[in-house]
C-alpha atoms as a PDB file:
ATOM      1  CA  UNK A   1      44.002 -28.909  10.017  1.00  0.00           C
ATOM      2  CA  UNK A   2      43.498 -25.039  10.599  1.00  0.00           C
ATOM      3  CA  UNK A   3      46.074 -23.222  12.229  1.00  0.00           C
ATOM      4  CA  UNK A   4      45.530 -22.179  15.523  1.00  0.00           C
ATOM      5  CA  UNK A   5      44.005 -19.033  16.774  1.00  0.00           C
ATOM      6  CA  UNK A   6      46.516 -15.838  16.511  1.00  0.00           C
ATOM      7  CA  UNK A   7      46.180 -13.847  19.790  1.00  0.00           C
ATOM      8  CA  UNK A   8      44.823 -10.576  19.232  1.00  0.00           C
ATOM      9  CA  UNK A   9      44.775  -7.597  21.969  1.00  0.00           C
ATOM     10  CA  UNK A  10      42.172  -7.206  23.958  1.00  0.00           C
ATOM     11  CA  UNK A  11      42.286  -3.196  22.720  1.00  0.00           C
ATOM     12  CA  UNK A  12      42.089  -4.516  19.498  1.00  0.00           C
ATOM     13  CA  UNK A  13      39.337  -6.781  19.735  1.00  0.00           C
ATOM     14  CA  UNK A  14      37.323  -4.074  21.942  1.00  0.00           C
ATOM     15  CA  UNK A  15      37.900  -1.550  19.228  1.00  0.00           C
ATOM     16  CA  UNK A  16      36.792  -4.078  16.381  1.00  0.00           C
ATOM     17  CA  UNK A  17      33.734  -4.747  18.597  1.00  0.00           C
ATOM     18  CA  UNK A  18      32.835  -1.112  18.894  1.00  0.00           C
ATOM     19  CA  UNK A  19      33.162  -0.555  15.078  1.00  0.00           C
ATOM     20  CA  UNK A  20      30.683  -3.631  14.114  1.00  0.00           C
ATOM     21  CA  UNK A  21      28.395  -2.358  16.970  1.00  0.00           C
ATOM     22  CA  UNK A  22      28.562   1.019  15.388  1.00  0.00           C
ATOM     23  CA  UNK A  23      28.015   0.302  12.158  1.00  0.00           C
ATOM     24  CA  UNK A  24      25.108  -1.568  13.268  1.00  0.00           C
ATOM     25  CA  UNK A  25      23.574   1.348  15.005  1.00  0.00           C
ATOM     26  CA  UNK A  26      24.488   2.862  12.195  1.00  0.00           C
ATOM     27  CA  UNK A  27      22.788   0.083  10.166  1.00  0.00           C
ATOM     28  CA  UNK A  28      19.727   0.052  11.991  1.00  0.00           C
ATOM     29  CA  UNK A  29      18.619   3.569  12.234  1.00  0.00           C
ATOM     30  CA  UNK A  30      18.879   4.044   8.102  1.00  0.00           C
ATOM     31  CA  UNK A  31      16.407   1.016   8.256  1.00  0.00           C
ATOM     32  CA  UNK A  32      14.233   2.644  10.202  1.00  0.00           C
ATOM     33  CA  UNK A  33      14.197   5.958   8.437  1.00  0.00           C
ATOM     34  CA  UNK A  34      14.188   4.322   4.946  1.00  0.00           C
ATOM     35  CA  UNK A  35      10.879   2.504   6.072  1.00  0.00           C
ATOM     36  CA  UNK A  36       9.516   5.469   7.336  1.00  0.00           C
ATOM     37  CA  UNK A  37      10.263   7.489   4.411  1.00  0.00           C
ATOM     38  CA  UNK A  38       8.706   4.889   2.311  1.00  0.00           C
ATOM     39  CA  UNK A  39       5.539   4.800   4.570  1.00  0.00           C
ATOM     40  CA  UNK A  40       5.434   8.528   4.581  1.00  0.00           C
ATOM     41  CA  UNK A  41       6.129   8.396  -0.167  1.00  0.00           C
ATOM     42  CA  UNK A  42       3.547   5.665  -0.160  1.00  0.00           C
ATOM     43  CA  UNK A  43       0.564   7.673   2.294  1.00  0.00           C
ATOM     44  CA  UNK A  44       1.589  10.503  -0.081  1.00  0.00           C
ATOM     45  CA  UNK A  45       1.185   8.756  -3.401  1.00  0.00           C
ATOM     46  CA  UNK A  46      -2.165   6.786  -2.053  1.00  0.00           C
ATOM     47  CA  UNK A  47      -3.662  10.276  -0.677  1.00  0.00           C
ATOM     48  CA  UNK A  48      -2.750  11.674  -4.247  1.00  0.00           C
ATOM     49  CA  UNK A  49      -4.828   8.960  -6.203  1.00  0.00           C
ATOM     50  CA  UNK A  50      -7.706   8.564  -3.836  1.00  0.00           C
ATOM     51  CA  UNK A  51      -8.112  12.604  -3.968  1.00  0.00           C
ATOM     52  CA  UNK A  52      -7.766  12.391  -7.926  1.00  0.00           C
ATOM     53  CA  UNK A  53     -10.213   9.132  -8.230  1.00  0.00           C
ATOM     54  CA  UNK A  54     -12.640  10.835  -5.826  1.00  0.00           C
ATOM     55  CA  UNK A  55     -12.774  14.055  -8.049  1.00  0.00           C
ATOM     56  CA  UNK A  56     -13.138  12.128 -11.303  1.00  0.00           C
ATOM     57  CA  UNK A  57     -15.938  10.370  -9.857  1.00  0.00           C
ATOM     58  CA  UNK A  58     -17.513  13.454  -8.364  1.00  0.00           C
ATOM     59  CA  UNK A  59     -17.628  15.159 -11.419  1.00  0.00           C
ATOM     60  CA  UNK A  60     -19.044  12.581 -13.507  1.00  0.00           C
ATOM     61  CA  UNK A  61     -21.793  11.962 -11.423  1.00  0.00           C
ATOM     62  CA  UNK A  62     -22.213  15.914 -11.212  1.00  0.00           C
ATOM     63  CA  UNK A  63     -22.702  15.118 -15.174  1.00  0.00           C
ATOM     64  CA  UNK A  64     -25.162  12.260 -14.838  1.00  0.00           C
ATOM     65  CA  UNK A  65     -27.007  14.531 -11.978  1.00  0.00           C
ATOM     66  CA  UNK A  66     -27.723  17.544 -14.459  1.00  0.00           C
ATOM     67  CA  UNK A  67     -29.200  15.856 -16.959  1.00  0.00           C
ATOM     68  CA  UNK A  68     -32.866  16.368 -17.304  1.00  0.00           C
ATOM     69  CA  UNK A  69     -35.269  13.370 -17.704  1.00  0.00           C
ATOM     70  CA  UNK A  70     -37.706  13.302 -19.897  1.00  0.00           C
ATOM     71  CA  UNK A  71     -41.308  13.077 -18.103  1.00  0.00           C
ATOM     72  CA  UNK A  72     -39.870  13.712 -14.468  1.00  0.00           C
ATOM     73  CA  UNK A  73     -40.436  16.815 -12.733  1.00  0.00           C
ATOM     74  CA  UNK A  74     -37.430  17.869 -10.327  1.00  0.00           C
ATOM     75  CA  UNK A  75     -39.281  17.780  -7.651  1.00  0.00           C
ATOM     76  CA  UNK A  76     -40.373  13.864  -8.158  1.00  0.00           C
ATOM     77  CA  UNK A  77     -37.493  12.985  -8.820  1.00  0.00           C
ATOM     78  CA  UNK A  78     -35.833  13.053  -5.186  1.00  0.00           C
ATOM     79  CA  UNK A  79     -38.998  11.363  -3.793  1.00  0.00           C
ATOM     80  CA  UNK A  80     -40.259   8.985  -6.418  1.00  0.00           C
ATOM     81  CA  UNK A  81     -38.756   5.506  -6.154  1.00  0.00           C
ATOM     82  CA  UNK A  82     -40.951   3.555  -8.619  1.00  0.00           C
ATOM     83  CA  UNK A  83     -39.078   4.550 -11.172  1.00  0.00           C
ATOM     84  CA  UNK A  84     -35.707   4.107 -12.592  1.00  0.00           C
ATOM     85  CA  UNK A  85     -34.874   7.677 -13.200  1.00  0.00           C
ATOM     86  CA  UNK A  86     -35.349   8.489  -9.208  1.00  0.00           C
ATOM     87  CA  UNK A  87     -33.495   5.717  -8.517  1.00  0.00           C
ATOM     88  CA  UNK A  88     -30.579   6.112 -10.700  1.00  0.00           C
ATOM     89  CA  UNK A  89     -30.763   9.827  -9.385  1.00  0.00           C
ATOM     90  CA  UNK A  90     -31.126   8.759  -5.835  1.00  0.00           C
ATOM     91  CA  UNK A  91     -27.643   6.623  -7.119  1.00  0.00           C
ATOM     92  CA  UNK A  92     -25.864   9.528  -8.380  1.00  0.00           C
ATOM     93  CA  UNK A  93     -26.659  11.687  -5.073  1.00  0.00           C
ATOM     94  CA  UNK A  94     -25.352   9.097  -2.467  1.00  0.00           C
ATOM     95  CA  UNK A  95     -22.285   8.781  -5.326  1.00  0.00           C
ATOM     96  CA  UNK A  96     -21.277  12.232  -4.867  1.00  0.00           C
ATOM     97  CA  UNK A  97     -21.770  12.365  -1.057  1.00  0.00           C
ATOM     98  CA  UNK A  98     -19.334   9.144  -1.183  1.00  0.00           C
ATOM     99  CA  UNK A  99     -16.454  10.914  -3.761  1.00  0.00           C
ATOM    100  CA  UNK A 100     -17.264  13.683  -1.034  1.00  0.00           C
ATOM    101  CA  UNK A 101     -16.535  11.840   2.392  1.00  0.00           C
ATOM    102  CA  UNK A 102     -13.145   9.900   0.146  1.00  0.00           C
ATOM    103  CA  UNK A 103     -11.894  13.502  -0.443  1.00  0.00           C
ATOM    104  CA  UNK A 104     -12.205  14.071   2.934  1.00  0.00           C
ATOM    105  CA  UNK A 105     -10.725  10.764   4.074  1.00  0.00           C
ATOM    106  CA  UNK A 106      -7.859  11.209   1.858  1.00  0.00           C
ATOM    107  CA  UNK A 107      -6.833  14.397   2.917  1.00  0.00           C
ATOM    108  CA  UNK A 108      -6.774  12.988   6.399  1.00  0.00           C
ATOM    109  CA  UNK A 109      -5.038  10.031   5.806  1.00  0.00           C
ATOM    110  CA  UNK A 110      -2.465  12.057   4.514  1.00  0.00           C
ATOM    111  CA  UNK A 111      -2.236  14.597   7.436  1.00  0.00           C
ATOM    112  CA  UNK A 112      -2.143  11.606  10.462  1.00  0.00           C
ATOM    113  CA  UNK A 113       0.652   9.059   8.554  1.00  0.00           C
ATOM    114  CA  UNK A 114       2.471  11.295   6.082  1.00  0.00           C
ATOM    115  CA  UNK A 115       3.383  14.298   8.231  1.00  0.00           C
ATOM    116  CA  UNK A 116       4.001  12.277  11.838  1.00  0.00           C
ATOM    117  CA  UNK A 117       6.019   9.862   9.609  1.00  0.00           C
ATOM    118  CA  UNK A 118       8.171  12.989   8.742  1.00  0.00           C
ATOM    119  CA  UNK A 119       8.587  14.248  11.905  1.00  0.00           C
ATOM    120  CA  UNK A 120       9.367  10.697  13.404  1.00  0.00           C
ATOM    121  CA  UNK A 121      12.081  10.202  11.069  1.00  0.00           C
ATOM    122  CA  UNK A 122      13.388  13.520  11.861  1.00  0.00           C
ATOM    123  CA  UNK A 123      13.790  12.999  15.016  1.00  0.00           C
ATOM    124  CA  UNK A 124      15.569   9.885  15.128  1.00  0.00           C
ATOM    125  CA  UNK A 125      18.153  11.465  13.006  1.00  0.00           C
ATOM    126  CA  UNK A 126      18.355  13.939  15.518  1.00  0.00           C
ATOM    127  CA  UNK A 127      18.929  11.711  18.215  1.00  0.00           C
ATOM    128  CA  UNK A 128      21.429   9.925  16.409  1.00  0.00           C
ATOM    129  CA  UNK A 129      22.999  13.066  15.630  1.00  0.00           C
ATOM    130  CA  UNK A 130      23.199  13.242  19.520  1.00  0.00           C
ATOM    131  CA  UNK A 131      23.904  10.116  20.804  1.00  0.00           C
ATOM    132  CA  UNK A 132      26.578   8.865  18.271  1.00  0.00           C
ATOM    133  CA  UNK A 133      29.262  11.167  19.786  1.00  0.00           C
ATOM    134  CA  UNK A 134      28.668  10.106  23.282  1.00  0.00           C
ATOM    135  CA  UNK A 135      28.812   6.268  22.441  1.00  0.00           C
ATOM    136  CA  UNK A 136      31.946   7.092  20.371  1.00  0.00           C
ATOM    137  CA  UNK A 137      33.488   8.785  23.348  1.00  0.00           C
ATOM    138  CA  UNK A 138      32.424   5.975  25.926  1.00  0.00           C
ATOM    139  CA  UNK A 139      33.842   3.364  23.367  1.00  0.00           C
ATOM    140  CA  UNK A 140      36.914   5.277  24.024  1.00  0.00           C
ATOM    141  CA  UNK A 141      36.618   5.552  27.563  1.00  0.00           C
ATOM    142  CA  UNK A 142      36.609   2.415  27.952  1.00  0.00           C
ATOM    143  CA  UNK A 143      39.396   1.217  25.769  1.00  0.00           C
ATOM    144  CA  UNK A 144      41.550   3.835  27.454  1.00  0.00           C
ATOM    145  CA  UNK A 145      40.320   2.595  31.168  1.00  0.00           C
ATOM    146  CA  UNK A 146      41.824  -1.129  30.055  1.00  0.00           C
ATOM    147  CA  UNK A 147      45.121  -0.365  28.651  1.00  0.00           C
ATOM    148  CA  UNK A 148      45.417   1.685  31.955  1.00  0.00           C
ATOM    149  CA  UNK A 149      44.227  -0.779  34.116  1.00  0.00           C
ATOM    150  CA  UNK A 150      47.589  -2.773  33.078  1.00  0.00           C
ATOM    151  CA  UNK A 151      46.264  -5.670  30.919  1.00  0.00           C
ATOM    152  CA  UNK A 152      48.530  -4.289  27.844  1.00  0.00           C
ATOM    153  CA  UNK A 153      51.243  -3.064  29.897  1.00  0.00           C
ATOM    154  CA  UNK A 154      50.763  -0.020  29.751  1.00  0.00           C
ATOM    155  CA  UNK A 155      52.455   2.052  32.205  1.00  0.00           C
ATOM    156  CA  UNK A 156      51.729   5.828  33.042  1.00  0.00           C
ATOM    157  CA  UNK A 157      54.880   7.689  34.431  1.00  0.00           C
ATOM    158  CA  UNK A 158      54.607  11.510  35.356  1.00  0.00           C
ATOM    159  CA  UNK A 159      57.716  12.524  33.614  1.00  0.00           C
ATOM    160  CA  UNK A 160      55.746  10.319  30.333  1.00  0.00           C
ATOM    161  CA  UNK A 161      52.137  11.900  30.532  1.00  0.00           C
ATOM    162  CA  UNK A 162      53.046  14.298  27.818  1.00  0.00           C
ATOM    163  CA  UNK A 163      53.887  11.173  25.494  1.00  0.00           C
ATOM    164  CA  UNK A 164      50.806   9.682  27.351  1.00  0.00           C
ATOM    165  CA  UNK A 165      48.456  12.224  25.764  1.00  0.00           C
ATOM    166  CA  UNK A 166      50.337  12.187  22.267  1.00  0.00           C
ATOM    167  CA  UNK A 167      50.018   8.184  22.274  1.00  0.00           C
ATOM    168  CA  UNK A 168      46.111   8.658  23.787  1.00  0.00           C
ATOM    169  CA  UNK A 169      45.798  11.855  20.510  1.00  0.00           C
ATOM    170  CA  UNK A 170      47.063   8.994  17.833  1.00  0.00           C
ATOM    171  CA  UNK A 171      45.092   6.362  18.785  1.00  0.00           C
ATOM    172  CA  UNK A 172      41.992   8.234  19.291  1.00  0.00           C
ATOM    173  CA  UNK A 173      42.946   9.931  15.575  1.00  0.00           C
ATOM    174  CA  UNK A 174      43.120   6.177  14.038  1.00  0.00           C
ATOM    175  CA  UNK A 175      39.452   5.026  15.731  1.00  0.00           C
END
């Protein structure tokens, strides 16, 4: 058999409340901005090797493309399908207009999900930055507004409002 309950204050339980909901804030933001620093590392990184695999291919099929065949004048060779070397140059052509458009297409992938991931993150820690103090302060606000209200007894004279504020200083110090 478990022992019953042990009565706790209401102060204390609102000021244990306030902590865990805190924390979770807390909690929940560094989430957010992990996964959008990972998001912004991983466009990065994916940018990075789709630029390097698009120049790699690029220049070897600038290799393949300078080549000269034997038996093909220059000029056939961009019109004349009916035989493999225009084909395989026709290949090599729409290979480097492909590396060509990838460069491009990385470049862009890393300017609309790296950098707006960046300045998202930014600015939630800049909120936070903001609104922490103020929920910290209304936490208080309202622990305050019980014990006045009378629920712990709590009793306000005017010769005691110096001791008031000292009390009111301490607490405030230990939160």
């Amino acid at each position: 058999m478990q022992p019953p309950p042990r009565k706790v204050k209401v102060t204390q339980e609102l000021k244990t409340t306030h902590t865990e909901q805190l924390t979770r804030l807390h909690l929940k933001h560094q989430t957010e901005c992990d996964l959008l620093e990972d998001m912004r590392t991983y466009s990065q990184k994916k940018a990075a090797l789709e630029r390097d695999y698009a120049q790699a291919l690029q220049k070897l099929a600038n290799q393949y493309l300078k080549r000269d065949w034997p038996g093909i004048k220059p000029d056939d060779q961009r019109t004349d399908y009916r035989n493999v070397y225009g084909v395989w140059r026709a290949y090599l052509e729409g290979t480097v207009q492909v590396t060509q458009s990838r460069l491009f297409v990385s470049e862009n992938y890393k300017n609309e999900i790296s950098d707006p991931a960046k300045t998202v993150r930014l600015y939630k820690e800049q909120q936070l930055k903001k609104v922490r103090p103020l929920l910290h302060t209304v936490c208080i606000e309202l622990q305050v507004s019980y014990m006045i209200s009378g629920n712990e007894k709590w009793t306000i004279n005017v010769e005691k409002q110096g001791s008031y504020n000292i009390k009111l200083d301490q607490w405030i110090s230990i939160y």
